[in-house]
Protein backbone atom coordinates (compact mmCIF):
# COMPACT_ATOMS: atom_id res chain seq x y z
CA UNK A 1 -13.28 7.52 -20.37
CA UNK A 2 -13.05 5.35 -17.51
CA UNK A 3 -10.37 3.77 -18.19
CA UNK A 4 -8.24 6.45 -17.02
CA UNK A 5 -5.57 6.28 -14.60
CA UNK A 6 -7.61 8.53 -12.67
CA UNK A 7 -10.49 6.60 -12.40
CA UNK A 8 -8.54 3.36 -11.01
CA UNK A 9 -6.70 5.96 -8.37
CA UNK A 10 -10.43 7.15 -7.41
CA UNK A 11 -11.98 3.31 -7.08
CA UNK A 12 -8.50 2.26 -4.79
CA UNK A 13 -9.31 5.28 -2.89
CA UNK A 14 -12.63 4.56 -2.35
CA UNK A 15 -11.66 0.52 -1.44
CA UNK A 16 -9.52 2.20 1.07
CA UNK A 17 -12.13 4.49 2.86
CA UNK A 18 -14.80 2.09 3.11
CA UNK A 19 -12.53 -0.09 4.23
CA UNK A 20 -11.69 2.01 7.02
CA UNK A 21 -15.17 1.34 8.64
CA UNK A 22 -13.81 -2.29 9.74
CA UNK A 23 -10.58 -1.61 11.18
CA UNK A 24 -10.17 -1.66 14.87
CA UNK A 25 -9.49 1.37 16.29
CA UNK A 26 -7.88 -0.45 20.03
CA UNK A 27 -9.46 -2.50 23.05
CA UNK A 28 -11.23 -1.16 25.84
CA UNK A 29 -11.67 -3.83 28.81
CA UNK A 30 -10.30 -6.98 26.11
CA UNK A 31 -13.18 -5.39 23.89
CA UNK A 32 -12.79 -4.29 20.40
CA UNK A 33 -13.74 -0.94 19.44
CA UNK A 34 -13.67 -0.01 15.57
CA UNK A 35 -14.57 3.10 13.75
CA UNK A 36 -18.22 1.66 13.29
CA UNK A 37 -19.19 2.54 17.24
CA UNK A 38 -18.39 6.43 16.16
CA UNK A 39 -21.23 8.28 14.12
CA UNK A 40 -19.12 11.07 12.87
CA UNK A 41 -15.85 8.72 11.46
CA UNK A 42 -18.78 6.02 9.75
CA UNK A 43 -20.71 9.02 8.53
CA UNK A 44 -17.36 10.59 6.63
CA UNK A 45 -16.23 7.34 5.40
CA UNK A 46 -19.03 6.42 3.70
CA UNK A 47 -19.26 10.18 2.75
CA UNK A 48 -16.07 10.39 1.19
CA UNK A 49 -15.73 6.91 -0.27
CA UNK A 50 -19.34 7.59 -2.04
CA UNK A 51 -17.97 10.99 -3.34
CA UNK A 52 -14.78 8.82 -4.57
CA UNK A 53 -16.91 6.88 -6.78
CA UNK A 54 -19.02 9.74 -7.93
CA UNK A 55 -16.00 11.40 -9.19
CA UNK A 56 -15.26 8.81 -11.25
CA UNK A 57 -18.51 9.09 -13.53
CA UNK A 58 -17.81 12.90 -13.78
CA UNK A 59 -15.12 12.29 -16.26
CA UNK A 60 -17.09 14.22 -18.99
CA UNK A 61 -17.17 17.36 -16.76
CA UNK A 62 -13.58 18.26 -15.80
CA UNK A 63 -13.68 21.18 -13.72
CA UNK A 64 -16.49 19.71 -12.02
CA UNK A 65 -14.35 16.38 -11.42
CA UNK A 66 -11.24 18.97 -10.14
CA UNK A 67 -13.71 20.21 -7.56
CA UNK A 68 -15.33 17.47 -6.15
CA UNK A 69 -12.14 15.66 -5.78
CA UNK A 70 -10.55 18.89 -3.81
CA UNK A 71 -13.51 18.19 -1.59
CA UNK A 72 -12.86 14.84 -1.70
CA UNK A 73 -9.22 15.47 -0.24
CA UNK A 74 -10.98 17.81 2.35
CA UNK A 75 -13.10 14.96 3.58
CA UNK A 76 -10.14 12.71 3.82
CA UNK A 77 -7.98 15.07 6.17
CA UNK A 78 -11.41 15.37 8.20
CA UNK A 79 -11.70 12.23 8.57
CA UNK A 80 -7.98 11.38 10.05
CA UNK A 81 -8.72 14.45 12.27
CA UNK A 82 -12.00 12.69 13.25
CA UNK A 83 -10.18 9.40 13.86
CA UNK A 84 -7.95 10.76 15.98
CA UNK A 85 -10.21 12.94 18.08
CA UNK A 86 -12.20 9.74 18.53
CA UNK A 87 -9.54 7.70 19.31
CA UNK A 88 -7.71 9.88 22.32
CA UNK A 89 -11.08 11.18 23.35
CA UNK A 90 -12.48 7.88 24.45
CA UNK A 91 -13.95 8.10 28.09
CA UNK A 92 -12.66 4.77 28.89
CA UNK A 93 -8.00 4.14 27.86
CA UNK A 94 -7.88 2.55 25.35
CA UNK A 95 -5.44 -0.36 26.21
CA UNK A 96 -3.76 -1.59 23.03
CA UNK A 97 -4.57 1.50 20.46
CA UNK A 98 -4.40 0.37 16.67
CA UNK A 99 -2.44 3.04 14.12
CA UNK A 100 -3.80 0.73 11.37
CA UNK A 101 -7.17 3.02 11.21
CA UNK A 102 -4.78 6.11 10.44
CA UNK A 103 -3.47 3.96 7.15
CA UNK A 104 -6.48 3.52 4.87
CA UNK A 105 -7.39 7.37 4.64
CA UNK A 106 -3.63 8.55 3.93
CA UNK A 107 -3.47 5.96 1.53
CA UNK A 108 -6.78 7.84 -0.06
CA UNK A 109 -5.49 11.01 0.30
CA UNK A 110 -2.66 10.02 -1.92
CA UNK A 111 -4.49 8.38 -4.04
CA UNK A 112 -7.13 11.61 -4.38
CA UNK A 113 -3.91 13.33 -5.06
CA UNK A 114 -2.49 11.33 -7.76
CA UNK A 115 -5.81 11.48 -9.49
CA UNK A 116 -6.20 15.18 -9.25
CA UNK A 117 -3.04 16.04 -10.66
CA UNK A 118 -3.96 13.17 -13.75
CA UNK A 119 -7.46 15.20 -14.28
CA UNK A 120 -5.55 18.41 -14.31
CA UNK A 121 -3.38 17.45 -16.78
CA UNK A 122 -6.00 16.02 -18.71
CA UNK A 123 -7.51 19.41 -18.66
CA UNK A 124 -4.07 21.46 -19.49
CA UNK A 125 -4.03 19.14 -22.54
CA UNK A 126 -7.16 19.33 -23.69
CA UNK A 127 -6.91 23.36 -23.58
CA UNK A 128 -3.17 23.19 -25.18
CA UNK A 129 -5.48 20.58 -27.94
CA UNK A 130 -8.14 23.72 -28.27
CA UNK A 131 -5.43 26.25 -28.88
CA UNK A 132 -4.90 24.53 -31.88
CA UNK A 133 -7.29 24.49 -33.62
């Protein structure tokens, strides 16, 4: 079932992390510095936004889908901690930061969230459905 409410809160959240690779992150020397020139933040955005869009094919496997989207809010909170580790770690100041990198990944986590607690219900009514019978 893909058309789920789920599944649309899965593919925002995934349009959010990916888009996190473009935004700036501040200016060093009138030089723009995004989340791109760091290895770790690129490598767990594309990470997380691919296991976003996994999750959304798992929908015939529930308590698989439950888990990989628990992961998938693990991998969200890492990479806001990664963001910001890059960001105030930077050899050089930074000398206009951007906050704007710190908004795409909350806005996953929520939506990872939302969509957890809509496959968990799913499952809670499909057991209440089995008891039933």
């Amino acid at each position: 079932m893909i058309q789920r409410i789920q599944s649309i809160y899965l593919f925002l959240a995934t349009l959010f992390l990916l888009a996190t690779l473009f935004l700036p992150i501040g200016n060093i020397n009138s030089e723009s510095v995004n989340v791109l020139t760091n290895i770790y933040t690129t490598i767990l955005s594309i990470l997380s936004g691919g296991i976003a869009l996994i999750a959304i094919f798992l929908f015939n496997n529930r308590k698989l889908q439950i888990k990989v989207i628990g992961g998938l809010v693990f991998l969200c909170l890492a990479l806001l901690l990664s963001i910001a580790i890059f960001q105030f770690a930077l050899p050089n100041p930074l000398t206009a930061v951007s906050y704007l990198p710190y908004i795409t990944p909350t806005v996953a986590l929520i939506f990872s969230i939302l969509a957890l607690k809509g496959v968990k219900a799913d499952e809670k009514l499909v057991r209440s459905m089995d008891r039933l019978r």
